[in-house]
Protein backbone atom coordinates (compact mmCIF):
# COMPACT_ATOMS: atom_id res chain seq x y z
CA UNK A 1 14.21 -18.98 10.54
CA UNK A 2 15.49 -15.71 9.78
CA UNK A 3 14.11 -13.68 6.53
CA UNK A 4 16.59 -11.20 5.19
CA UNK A 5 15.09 -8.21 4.29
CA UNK A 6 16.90 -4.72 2.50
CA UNK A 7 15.74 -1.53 3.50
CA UNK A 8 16.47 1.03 0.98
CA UNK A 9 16.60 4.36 1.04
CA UNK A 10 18.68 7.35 1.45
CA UNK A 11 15.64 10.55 2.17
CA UNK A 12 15.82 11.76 5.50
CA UNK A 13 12.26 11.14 6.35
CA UNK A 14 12.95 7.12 6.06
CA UNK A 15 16.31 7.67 7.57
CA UNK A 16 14.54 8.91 10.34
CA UNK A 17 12.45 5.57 10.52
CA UNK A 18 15.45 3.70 10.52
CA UNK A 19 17.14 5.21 13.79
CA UNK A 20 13.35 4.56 15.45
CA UNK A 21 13.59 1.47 14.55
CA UNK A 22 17.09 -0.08 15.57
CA UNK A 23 15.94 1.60 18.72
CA UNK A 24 13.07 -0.40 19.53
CA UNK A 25 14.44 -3.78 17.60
CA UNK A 26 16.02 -4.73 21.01
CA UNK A 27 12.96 -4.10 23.19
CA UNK A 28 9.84 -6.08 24.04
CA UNK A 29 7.70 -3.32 23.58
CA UNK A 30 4.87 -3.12 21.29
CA UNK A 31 4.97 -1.20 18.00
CA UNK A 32 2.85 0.36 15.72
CA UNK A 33 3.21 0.46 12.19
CA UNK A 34 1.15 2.84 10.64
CA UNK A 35 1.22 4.70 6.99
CA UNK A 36 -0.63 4.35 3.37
CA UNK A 37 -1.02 1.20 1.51
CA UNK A 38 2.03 -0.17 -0.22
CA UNK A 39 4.55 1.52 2.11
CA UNK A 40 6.54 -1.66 3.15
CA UNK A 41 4.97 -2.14 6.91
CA UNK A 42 4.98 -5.89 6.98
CA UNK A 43 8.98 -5.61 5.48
CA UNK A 44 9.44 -2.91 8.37
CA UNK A 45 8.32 -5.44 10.68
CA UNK A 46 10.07 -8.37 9.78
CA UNK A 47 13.23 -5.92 9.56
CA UNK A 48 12.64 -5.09 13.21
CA UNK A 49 12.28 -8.84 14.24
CA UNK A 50 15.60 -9.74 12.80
CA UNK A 51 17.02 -7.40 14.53
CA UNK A 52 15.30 -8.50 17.66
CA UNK A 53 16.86 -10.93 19.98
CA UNK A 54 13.77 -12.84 19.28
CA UNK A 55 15.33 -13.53 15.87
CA UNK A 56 15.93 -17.20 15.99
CA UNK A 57 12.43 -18.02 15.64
CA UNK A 58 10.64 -17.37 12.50
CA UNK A 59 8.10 -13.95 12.88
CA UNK A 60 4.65 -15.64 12.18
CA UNK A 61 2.26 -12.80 9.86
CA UNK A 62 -1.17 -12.87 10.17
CA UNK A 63 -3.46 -10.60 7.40
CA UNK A 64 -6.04 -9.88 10.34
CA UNK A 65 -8.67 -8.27 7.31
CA UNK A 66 -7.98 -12.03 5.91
CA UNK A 67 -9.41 -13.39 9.18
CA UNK A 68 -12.76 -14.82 9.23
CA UNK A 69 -15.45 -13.26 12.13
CA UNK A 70 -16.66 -16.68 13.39
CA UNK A 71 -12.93 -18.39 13.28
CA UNK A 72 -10.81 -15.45 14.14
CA UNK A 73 -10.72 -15.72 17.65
CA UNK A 74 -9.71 -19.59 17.88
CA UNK A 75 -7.46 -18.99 15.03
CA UNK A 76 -5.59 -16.41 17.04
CA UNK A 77 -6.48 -17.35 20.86
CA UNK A 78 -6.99 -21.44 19.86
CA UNK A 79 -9.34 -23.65 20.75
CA UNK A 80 -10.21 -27.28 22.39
CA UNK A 81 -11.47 -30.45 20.12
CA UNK A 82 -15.15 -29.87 20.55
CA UNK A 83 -15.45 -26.21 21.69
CA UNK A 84 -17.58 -25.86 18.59
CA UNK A 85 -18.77 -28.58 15.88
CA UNK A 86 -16.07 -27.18 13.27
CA UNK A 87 -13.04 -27.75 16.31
CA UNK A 88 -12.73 -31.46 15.30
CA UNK A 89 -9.29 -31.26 17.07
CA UNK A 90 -6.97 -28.66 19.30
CA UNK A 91 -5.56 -26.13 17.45
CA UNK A 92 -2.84 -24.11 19.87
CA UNK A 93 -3.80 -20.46 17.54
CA UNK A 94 -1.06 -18.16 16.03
CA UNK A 95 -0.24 -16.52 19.22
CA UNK A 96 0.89 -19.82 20.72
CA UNK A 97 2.85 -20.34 17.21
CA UNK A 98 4.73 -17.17 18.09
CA UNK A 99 5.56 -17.78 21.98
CA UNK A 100 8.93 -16.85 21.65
CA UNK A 101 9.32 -14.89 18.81
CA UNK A 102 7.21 -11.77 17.35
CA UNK A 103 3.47 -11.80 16.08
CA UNK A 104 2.91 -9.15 13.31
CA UNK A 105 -0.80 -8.40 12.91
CA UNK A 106 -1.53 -6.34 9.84
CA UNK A 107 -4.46 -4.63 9.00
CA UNK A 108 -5.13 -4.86 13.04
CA UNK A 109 -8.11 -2.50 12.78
CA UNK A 110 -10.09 -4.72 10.80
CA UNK A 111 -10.57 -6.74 14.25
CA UNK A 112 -13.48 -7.02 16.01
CA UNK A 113 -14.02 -5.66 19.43
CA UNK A 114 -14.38 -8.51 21.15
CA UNK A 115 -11.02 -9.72 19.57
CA UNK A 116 -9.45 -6.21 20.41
CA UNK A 117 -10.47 -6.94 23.61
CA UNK A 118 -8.90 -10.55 24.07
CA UNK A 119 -6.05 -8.98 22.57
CA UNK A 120 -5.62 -6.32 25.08
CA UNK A 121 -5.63 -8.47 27.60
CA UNK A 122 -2.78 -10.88 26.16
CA UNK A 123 -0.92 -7.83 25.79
CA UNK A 124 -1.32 -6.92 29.15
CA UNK A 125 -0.93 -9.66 31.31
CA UNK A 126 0.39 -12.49 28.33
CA UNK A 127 -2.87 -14.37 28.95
CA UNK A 128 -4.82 -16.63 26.57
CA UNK A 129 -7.92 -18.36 27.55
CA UNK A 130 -8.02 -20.80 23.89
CA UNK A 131 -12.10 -20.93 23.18
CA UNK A 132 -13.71 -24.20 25.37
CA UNK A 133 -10.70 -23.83 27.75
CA UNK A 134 -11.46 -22.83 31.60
CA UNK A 135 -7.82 -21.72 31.87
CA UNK A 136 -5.70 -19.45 30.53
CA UNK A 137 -2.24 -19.51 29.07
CA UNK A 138 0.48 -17.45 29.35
CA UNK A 139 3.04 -17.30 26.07
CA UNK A 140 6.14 -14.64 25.70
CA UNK A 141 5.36 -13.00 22.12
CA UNK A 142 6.49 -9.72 20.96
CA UNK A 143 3.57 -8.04 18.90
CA UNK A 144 4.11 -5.28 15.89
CA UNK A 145 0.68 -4.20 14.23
CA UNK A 146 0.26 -2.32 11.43
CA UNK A 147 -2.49 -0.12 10.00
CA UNK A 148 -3.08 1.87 6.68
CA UNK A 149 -5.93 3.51 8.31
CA UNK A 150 -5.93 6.17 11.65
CA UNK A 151 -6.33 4.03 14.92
CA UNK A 152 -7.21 7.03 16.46
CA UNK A 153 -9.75 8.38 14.08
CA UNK A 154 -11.03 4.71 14.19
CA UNK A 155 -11.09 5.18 18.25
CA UNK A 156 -13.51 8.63 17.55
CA UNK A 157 -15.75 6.59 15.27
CA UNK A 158 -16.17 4.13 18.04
CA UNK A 159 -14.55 0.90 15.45
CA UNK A 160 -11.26 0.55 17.61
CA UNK A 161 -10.94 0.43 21.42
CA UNK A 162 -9.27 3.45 22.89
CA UNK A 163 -7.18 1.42 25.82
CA UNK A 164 -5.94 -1.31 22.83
CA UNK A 165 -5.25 1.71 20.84
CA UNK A 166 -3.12 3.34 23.58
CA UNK A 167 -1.62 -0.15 24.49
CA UNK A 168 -0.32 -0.72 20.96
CA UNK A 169 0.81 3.26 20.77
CA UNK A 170 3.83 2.83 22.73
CA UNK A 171 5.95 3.11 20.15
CA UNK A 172 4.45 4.30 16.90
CA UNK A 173 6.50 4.43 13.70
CA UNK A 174 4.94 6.03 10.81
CA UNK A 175 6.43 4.86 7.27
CA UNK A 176 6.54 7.55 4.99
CA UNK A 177 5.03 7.63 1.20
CA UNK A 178 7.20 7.44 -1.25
CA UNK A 179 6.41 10.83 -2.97
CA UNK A 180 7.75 11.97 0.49
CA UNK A 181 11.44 9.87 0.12
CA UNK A 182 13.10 12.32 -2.26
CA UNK A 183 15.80 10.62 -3.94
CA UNK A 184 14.85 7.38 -3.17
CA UNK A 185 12.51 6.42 -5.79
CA UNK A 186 15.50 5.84 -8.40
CA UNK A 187 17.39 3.77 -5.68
CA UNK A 188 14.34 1.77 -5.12
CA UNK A 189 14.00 1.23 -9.24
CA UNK A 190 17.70 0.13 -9.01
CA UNK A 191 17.41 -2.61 -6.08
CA UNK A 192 14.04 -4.10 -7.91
CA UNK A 193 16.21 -4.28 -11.52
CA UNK A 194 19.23 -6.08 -9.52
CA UNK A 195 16.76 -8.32 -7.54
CA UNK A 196 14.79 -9.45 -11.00
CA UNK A 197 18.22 -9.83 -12.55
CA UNK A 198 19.22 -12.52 -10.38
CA UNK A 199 16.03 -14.49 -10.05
CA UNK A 200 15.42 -14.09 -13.91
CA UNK A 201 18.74 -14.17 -15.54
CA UNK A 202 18.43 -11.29 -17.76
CA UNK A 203 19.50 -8.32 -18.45
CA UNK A 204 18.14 -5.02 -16.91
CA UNK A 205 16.48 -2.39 -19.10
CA UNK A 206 17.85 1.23 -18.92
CA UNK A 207 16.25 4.40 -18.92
CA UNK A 208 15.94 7.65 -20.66
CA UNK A 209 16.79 10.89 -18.93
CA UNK A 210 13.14 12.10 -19.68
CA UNK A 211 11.66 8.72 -18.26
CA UNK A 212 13.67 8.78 -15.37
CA UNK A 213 12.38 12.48 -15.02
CA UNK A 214 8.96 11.34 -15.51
CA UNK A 215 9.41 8.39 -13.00
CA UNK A 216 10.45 10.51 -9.97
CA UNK A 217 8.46 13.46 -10.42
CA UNK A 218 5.52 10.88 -10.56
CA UNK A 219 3.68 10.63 -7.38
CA UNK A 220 3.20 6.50 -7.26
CA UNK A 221 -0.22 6.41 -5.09
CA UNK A 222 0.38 2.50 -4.17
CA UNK A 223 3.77 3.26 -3.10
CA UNK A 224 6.98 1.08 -2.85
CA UNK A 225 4.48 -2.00 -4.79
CA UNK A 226 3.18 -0.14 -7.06
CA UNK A 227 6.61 0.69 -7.86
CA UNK A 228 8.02 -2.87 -7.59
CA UNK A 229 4.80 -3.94 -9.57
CA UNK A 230 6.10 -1.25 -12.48
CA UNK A 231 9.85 -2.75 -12.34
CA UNK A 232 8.82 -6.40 -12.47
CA UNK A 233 6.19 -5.28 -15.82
CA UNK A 234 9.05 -3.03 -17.65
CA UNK A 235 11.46 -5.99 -17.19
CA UNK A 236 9.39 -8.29 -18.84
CA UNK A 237 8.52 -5.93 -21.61
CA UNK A 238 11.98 -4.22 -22.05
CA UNK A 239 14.51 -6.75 -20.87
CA UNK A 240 17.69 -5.48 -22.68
CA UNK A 241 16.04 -2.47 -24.26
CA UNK A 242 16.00 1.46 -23.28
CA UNK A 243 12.66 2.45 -22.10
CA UNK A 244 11.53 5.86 -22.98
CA UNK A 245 9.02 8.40 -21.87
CA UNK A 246 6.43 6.79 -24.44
CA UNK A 247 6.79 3.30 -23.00
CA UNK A 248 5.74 4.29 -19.76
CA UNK A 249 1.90 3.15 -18.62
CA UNK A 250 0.09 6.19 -19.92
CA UNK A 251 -1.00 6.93 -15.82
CA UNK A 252 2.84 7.64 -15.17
CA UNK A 253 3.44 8.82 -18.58
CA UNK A 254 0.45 11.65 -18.17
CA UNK A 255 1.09 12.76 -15.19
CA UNK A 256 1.79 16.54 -14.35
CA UNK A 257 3.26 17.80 -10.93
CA UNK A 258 1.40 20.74 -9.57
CA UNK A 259 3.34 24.01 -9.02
CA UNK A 260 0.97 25.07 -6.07
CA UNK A 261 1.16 21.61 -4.03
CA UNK A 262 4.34 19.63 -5.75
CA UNK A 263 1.46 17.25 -6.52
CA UNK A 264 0.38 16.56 -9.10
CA UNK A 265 -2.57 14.52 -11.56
CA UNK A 266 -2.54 12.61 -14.35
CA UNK A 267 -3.74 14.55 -17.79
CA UNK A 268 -3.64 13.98 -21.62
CA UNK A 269 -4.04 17.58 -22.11
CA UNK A 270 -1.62 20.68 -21.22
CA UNK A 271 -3.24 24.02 -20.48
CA UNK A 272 -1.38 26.82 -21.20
CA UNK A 273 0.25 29.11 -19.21
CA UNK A 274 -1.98 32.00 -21.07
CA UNK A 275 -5.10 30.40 -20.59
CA UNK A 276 -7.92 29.37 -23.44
CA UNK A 277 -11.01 29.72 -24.52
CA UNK A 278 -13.50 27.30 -23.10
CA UNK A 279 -16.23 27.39 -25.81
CA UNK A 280 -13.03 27.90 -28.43
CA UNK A 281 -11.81 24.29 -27.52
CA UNK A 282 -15.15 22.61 -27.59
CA UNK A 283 -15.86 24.34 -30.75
CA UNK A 284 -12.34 23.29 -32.32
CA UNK A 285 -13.20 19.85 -30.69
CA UNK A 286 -16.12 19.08 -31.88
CA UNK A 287 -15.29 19.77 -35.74
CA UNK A 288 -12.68 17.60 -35.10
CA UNK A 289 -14.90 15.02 -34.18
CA UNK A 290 -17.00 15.53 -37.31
CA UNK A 291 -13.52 15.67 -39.39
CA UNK A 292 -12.63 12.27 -37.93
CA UNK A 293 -15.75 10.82 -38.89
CA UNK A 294 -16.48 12.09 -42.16
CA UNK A 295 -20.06 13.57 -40.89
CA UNK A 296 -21.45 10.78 -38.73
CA UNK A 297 -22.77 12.80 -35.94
CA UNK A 298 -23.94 9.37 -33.89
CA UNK A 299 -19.87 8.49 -34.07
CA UNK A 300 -18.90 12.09 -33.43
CA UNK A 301 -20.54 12.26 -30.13
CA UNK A 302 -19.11 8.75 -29.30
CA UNK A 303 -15.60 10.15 -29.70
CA UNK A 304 -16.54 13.15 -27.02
CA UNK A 305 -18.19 10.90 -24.95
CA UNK A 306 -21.76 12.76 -25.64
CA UNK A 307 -25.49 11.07 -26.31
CA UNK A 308 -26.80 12.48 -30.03
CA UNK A 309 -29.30 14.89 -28.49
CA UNK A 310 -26.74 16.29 -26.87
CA UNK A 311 -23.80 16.40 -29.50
CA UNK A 312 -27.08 17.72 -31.61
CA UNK A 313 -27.59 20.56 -29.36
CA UNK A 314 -23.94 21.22 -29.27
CA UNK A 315 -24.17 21.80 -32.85
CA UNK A 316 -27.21 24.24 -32.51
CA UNK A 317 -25.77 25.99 -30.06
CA UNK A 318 -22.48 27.07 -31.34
CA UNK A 319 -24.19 27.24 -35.14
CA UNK A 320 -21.70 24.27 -36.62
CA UNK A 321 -22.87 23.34 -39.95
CA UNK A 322 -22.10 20.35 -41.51
């Protein structure tokens, strides 16, 4: 079975993934997936099977966080009726599932060593010895793992073995955030709005020039889902209607690029280019507390976010009468 994926994207840094990856799509080799959550590795994978020769067989995807200690290694290796009292009947494992095609194991460092080590060996010599079996197996699978974490930090902290880390290394393709794709957030925004259009029969949203400002200049910290998580929630809420800079979640909304970094951090409040007055501002912000409240100083210091005693002293110190 072959999934269709779309790979969108126009920046040079994913551009650059894209050569790497038509590369290795017709080779056996192993690849490595490896960038922050949200960045589309388990779409990069099956987008590297399908263009695989392998691609007539479906690409079986295994969470390998999702896997539980005592069952992971008959889940992946297998395991004979009987091998434990749970093994009420064979059970061939996910890497006999994939003889044939390509096994993409995300979240790989969340293995444990003695699975990294099982695993090495498969990838070495295309052995698997299913748990309660005396022999091994051999099976023809392609593996792509994936990471959001540094295999080779993980190697220095001792949680990853070195030789399965240099094994899987081969050919490592690094997926880029998407504050690093210039230009491609709005193309991304696009695809999502033509994608829920089809499946949901309605009609896209648009978007102000200042929200579509605010959008790109925005850093999105979960990446490409956090992005297609944002698309499918403004569709629902704006189907048919323009969405300005005030309907956007008040994260996006408040954020603020910094001029030193081209970063940036989300902020309700603006300082300005002169400077202030520290003690000015608490002064001026405090009175408006008491304003707001009519008095109530046990209010008053709710609004700031202050016990009494405190907001009390706050008032002693800066000589604010009531």
């Amino acid at each position: 079975m072959d999934t269709k994926v779309q790979l969108v994207g126009e920046s040079p840094k994913f551009q650059e993934v894209l050569r790497t990856i038509e590369l290795v799509s017709v080779t056996d080799v192993a690849v490595l997936l490896t960038g922050e959550t949200g960045t589309g590795k388990e779409v990069m994978a099956q987008a590297i099977h399908n263009k695989s020769p392998r691609k007539q067989r479906q690409m079986i995807t295994i969470n390998c966080a999702a896997l539980p200690d005592e069952l992971a290694e008959s889940l992946l290796f297998g395991h004979k009726k009987g091998a434990f009292i749970e093994a009420t009947e064979n059970n061939i494992g996910y890497i006999s599932q994939a003889r044939s095609s390509t096994l993409f194991l995300d979240e790989i460092c969340e293995l444990s060593l003695s699975i990294q080590a099982k695993l090495l060996r498969f990838l070495e010599y295309g052995e698997v010895q299913p748990v309660g079996q005396t022999h091994t197996r051999k099976y023809d699978v392609r593996i792509i793992a994936a990471s959001n974490k540094s295999l080779s930090e993980e190697v220095k902290k001792g949680n990853f073995r070195a030789d399965l880390f240099y094994r899987l290394n081969i050919i490592p393709v690094e997926l880029p955030a998407l504050r690093e794709r210039e230009g491609d957030t709005s193309l991304l925004m696009d695809y999502f709005f033509r994608d829920l259009v089809q499946k949901q029969h309605q009609t896209a949203p648009s978007l102000t020039k200042v929200a579509v400002k605010q959008l790109t200049q925005y850093n999105w910290p979960g990446n490409i889902r956090e992005l297609r998580n944002f698309c499918e929630r403004m569709f629902i809420l704006f189907s048919g209607k323009e969405i300005d800079v005030t309907n956007l979640p008040y994260e996006i909304r408040s954020y603020q690029p910094s001029k030193e970094s081209g970063r940036g951090y989300a902020s309700p409040f603006s300082l300005p280019e002169a400077g202030v007055q520290l003690e000015s501002v608490e002064v001026d912000l405090i009175q408006q507390a008491l304003h707001n409240t009519n008095g109530n100083k046990s209010r008053a210091a709710r609004l700031l976010g202050l016990t009494r005693d405190t907001f009390l002293y706050r008032l002693k110190k800066y000589s604010i009468n009531i």
